[in-house]
C-alpha atoms as a PDB file:
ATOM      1  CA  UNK A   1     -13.590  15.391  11.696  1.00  0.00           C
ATOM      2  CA  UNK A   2     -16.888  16.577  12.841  1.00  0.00           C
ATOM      3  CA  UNK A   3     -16.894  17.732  16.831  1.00  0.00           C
ATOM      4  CA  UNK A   4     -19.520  16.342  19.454  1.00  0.00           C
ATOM      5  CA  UNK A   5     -21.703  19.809  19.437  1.00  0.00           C
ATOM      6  CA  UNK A   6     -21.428  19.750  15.385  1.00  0.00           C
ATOM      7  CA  UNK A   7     -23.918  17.277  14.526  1.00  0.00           C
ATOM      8  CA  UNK A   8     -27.113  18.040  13.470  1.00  0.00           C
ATOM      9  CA  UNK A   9     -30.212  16.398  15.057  1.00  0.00           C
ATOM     10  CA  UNK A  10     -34.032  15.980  13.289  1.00  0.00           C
ATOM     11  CA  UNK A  11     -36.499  13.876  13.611  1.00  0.00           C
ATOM     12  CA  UNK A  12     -34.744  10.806  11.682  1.00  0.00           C
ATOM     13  CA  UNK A  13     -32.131  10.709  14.198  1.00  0.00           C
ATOM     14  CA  UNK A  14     -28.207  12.216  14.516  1.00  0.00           C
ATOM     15  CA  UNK A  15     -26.201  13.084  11.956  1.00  0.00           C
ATOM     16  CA  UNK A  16     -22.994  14.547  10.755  1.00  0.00           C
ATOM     17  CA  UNK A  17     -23.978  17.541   8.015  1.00  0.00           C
ATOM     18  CA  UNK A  18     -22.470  17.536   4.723  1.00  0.00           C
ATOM     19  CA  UNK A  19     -19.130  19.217   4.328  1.00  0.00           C
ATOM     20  CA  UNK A  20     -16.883  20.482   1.398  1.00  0.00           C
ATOM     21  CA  UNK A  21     -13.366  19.396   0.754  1.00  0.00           C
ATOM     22  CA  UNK A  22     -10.486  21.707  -0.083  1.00  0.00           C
ATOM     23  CA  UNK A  23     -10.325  20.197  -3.450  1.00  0.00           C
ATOM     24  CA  UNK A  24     -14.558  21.959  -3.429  1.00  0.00           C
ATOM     25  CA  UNK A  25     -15.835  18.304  -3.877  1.00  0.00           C
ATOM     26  CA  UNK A  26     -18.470  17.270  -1.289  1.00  0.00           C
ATOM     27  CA  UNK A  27     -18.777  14.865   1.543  1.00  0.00           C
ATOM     28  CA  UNK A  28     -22.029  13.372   1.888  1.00  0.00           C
ATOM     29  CA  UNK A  29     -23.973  13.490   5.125  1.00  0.00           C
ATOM     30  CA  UNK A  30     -23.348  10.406   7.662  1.00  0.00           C
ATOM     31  CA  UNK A  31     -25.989   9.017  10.319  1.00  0.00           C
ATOM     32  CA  UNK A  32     -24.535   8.303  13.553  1.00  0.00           C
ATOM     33  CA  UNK A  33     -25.782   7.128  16.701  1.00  0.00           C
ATOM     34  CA  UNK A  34     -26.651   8.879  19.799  1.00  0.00           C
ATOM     35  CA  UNK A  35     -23.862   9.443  21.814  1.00  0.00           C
ATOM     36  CA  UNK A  36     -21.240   8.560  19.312  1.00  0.00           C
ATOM     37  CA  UNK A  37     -17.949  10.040  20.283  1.00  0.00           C
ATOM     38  CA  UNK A  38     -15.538  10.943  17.135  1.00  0.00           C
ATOM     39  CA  UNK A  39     -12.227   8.722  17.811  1.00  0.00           C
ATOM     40  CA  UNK A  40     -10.166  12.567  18.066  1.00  0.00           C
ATOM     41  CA  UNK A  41     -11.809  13.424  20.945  1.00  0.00           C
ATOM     42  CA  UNK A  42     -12.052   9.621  22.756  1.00  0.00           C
ATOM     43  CA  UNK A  43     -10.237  10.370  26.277  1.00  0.00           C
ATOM     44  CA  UNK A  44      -6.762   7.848  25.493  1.00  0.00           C
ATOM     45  CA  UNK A  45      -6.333   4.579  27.169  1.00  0.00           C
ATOM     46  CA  UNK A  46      -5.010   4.069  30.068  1.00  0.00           C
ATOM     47  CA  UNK A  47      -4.068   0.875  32.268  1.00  0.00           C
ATOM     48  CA  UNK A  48      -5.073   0.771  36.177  1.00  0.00           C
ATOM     49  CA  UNK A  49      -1.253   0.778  36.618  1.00  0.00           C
ATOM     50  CA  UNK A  50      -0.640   4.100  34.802  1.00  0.00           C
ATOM     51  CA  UNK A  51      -3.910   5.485  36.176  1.00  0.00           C
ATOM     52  CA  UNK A  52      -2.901   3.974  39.873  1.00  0.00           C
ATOM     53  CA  UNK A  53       0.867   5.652  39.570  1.00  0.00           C
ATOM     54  CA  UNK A  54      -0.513   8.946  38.659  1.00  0.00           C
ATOM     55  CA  UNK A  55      -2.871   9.470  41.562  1.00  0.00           C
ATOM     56  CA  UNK A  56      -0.150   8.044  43.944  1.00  0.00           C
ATOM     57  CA  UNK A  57       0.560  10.441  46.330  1.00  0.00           C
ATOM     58  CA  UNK A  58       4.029  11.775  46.347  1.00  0.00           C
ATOM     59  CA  UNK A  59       5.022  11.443  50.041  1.00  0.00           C
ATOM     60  CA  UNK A  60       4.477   8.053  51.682  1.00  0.00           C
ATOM     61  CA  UNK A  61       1.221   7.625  53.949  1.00  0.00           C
ATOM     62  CA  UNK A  62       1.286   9.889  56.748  1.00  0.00           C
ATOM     63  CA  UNK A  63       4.234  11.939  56.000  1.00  0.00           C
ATOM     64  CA  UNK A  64       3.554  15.119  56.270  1.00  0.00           C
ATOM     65  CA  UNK A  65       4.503  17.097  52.692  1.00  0.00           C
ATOM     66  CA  UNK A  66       5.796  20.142  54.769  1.00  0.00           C
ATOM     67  CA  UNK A  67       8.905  17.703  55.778  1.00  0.00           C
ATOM     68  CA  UNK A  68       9.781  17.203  52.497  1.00  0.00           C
ATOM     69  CA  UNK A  69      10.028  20.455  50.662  1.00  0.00           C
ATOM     70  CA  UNK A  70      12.827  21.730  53.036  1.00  0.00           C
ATOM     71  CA  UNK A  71      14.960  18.692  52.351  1.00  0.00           C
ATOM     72  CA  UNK A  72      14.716  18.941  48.140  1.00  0.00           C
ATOM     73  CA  UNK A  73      15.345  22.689  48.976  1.00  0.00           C
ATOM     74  CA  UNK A  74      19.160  22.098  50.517  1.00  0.00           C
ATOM     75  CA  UNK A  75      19.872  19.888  47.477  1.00  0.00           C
ATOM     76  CA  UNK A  76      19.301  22.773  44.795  1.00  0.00           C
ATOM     77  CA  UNK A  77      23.059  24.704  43.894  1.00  0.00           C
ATOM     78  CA  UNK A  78      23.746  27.166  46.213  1.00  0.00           C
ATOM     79  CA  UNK A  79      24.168  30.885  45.059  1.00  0.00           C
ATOM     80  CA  UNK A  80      27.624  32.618  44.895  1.00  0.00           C
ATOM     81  CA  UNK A  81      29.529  29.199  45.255  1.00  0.00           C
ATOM     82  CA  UNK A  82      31.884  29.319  41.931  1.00  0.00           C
ATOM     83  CA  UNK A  83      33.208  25.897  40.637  1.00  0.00           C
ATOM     84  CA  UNK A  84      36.365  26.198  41.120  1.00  0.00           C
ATOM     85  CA  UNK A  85      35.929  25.833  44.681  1.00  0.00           C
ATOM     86  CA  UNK A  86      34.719  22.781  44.408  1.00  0.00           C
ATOM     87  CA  UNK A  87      37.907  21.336  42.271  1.00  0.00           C
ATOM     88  CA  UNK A  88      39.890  22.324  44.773  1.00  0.00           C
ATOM     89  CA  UNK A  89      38.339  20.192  47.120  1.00  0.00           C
ATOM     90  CA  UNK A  90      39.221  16.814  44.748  1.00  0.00           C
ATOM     91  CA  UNK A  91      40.862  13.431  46.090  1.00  0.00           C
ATOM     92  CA  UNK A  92      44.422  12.682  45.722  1.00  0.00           C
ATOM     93  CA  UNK A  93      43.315   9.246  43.872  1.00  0.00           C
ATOM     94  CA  UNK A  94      41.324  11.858  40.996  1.00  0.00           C
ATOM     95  CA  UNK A  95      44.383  14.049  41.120  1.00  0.00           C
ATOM     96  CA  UNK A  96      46.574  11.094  40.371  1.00  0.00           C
ATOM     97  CA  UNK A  97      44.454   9.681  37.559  1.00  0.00           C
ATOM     98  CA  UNK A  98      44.190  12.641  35.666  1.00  0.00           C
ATOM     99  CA  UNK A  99      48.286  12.886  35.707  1.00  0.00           C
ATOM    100  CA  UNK A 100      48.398   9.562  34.727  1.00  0.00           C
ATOM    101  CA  UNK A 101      45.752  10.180  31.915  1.00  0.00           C
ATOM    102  CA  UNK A 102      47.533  13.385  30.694  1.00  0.00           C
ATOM    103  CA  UNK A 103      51.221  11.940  30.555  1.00  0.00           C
ATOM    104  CA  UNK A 104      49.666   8.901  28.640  1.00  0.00           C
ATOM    105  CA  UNK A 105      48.333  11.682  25.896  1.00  0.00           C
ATOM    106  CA  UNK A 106      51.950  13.144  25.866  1.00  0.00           C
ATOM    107  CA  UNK A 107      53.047   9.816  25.394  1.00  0.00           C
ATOM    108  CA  UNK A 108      51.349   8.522  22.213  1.00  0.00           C
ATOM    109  CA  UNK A 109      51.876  12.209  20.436  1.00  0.00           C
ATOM    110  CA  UNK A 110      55.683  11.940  21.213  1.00  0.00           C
ATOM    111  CA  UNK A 111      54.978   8.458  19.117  1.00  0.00           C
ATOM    112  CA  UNK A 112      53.347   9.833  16.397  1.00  0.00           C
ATOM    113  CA  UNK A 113      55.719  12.815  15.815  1.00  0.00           C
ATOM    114  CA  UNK A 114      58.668  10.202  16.044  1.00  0.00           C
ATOM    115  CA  UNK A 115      57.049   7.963  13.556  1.00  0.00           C
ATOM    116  CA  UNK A 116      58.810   7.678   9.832  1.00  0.00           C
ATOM    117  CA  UNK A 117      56.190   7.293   6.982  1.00  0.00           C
ATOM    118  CA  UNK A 118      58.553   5.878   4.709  1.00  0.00           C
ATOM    119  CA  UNK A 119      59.851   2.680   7.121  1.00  0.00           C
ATOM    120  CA  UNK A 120      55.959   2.189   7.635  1.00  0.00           C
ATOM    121  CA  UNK A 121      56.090   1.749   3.245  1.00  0.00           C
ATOM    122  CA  UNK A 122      58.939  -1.183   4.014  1.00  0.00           C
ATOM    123  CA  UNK A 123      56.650  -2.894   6.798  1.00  0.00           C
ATOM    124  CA  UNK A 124      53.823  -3.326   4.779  1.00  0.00           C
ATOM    125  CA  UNK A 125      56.161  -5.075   1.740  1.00  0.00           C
ATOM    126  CA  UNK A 126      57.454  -7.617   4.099  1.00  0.00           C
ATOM    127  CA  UNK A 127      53.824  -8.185   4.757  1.00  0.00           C
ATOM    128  CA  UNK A 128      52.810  -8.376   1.714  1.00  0.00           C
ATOM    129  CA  UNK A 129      55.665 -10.746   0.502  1.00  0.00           C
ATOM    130  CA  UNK A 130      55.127 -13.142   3.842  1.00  0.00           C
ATOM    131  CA  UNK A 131      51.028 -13.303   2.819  1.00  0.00           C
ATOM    132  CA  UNK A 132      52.196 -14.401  -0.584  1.00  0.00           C
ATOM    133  CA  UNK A 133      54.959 -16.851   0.062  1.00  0.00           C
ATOM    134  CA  UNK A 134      52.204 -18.221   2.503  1.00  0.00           C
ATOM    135  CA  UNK A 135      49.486 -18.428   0.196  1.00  0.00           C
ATOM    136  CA  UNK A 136      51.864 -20.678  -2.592  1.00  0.00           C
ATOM    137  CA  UNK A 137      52.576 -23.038   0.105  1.00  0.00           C
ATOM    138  CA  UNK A 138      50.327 -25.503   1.074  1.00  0.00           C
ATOM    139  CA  UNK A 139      48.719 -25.383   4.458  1.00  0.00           C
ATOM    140  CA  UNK A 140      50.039 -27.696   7.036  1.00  0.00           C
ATOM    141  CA  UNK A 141      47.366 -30.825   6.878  1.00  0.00           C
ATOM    142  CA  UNK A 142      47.331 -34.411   7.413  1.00  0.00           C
ATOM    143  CA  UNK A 143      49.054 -35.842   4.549  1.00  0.00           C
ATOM    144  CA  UNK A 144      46.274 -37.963   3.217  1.00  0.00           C
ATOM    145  CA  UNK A 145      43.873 -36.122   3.357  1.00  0.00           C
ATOM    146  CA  UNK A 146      45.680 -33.489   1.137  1.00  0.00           C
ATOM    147  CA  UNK A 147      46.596 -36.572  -1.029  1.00  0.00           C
ATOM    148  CA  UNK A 148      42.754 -37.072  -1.445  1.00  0.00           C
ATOM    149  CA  UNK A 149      42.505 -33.159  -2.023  1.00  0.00           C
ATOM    150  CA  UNK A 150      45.122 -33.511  -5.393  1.00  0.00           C
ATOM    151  CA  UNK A 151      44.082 -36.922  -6.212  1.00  0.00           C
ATOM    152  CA  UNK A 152      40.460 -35.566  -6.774  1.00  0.00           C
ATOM    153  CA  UNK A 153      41.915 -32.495  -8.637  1.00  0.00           C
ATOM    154  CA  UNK A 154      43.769 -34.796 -11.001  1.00  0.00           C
ATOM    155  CA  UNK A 155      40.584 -36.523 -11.793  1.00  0.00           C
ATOM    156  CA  UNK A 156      39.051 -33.519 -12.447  1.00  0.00           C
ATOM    157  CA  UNK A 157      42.512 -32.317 -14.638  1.00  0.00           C
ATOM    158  CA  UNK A 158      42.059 -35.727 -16.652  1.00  0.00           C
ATOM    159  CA  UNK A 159      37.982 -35.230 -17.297  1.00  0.00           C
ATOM    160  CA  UNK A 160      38.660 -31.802 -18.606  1.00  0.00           C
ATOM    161  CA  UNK A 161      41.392 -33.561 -20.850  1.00  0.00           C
ATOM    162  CA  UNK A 162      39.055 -36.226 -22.185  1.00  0.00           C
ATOM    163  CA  UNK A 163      36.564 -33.080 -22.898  1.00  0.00           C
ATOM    164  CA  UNK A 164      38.950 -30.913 -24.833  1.00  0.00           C
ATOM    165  CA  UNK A 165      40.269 -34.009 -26.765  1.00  0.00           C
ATOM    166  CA  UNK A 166      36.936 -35.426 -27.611  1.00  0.00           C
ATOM    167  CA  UNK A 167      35.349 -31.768 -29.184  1.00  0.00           C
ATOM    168  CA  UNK A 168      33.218 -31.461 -26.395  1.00  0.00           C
ATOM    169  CA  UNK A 169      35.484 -28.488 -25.164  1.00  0.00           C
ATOM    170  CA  UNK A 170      35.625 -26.932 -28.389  1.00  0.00           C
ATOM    171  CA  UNK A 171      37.088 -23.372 -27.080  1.00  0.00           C
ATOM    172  CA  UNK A 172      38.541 -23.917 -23.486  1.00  0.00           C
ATOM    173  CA  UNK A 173      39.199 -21.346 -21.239  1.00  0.00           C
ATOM    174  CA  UNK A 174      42.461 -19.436 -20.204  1.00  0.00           C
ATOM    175  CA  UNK A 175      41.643 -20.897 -16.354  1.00  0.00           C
ATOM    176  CA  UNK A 176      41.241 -24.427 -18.026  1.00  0.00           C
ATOM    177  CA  UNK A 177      44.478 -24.606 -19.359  1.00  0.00           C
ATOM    178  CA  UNK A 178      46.900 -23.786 -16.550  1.00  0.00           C
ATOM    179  CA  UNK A 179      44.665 -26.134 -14.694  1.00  0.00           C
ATOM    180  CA  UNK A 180      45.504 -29.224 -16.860  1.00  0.00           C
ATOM    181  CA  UNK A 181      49.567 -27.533 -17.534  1.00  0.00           C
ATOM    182  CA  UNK A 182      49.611 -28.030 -13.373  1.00  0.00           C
ATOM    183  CA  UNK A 183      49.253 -31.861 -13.938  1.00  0.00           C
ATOM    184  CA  UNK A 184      52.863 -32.519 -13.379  1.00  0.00           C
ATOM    185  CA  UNK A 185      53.011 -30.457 -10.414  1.00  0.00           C
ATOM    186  CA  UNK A 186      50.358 -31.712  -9.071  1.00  0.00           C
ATOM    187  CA  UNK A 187      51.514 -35.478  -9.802  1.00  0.00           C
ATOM    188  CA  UNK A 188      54.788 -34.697  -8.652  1.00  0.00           C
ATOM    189  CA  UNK A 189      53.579 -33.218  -4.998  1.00  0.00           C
ATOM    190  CA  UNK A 190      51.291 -36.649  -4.472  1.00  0.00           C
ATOM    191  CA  UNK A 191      54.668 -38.439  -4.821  1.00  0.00           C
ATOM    192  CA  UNK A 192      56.356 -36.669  -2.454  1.00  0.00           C
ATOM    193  CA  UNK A 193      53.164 -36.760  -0.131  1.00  0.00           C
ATOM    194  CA  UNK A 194      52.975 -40.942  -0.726  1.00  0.00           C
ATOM    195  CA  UNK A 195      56.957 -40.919   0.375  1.00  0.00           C
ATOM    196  CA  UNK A 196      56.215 -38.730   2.919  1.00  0.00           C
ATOM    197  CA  UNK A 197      53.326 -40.991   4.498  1.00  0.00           C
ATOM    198  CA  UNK A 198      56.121 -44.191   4.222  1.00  0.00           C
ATOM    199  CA  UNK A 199      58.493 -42.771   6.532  1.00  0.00           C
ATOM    200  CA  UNK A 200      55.622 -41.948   9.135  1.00  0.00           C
END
C-alpha cells in the first residue's frame, strides 16, 4: 500500500503512481482525494472509555506520587532471604495437611501393589454374566402394559406370517424367522401375565 508522502500530485488532482507486482505485472494508477489516509496508517479506534482509562492518572487526586513509590518498593523480594526460611515459618494446620496428603499417596500405592490382576479377570465375569441374565429377563413393568408390549409383537409375528405364506415374503430373513419361532414364547408369557393380573 502506497504511504501518505508517496502520492504523486499534478494538475488533475492526487494520485497513487503506478506500481509493479512481484509476479512483474502492473498496477494501474488510482486517483484519490485530497487528504485520503491509506487504511494501514488510520490511527486505530478507540472508545472514550479506553481513551479515558489510559490518561487516568495513576495515583488518586491529590496524592502525591512520591508516597507511593516507597510503598511498591517494600513489596519487591528482598535480597539474600533464601526460601527455605520462609517454609520454616509455615502453620501447624499446612503442616498437618500435607501429612495427611502424603500418607493418603502411601495409601492408594500400598493398594495398587496389593492388587491381584487375575481376581480382577473373575470380577468382570460375574459382571458380565449378571448384565446378561438381566438383559433375558424382562424389566419389572406394570403388567398390562407389557401385555400390550407382546400383544402388539404378536400382531406383528402373525402379519409377517400372512406375508411369508402369501409369496409376498418370498426370501425372509434370518431375524424374521426367530421372530415368528418366538410365537409360543411369547404367547405363553401373555398367559402368565393375564394370570398374573387375576390374582392382583
Amino acid at each position: 500500500m502506497a504511504t501518505a508522502n508517496s502520492y504523486v500530485q499534478d494538475g488533475t488532482g492526487t494520485y497513487i503512481p503506478a506500481t509493479q507486482r512481484p509476479d512483474g505485472s502492473w498496477r494501474k494508477a488510482r486517483r484519490v482525494k485530497d487528504g485520503y489516509i491509506p487504511q494501514d496508517e488510520m490511527p486505530l479506534y478507540e472508545s472514550k472509555g479506553k481513551q479515558w482509562a489510559k490518561n487516568r492518572p495513576g495515583v488518586p487526586v491529590g496524592l502525591d506520587p512520591a508516597y507511593v513509590a516507597p510503598v511498591t518498593t517494600k513489596s519487591k523480594k528482598i535480597p539474600g532471604l533464601s526460601e527455605a526460611n520462609t517454609n520454616e515459618t509455615t502453620t501447624k494446620s499446612t503442616k498437618k495437611k500435607k501429612k495427611k496428603s502424603d500418607s493418603q499417596k502411601s495409601d492408594v500405592t500400598n493398594r495398587m501393589g496389593n492388587l491381584d490382576i487375575s481376581s480382577k479377570n473373575s470380577n468382570d465375569d460375574k459382571i458380565l454374566t449378571t448384565n446378561n441374565t438381566q438383559k433375558s429377563q424382562p424389566v419389572a413393568t406394570d403388567p398390562a402394559k407389557r401385555i400390550r408390549n407382546l400383544k402388539k409383537k404378536l400382531r406383528d409375528i402373525n402379519a409377517l406370517k400372512l406375508r411369508i405364506e402369501s409369496g409376498e415374503l418370498a426370501n425372509p430373513e434370518k431375524d424374521q424367522l426367530e421372530k415368528i419361532a418366538r410365537k409360543e414364547e411369547i404367547e405363553a408369557e401373555i398367559e402368565e401375565l393375564e394370570l398374573e393380573l387375576e390374582k392382583v
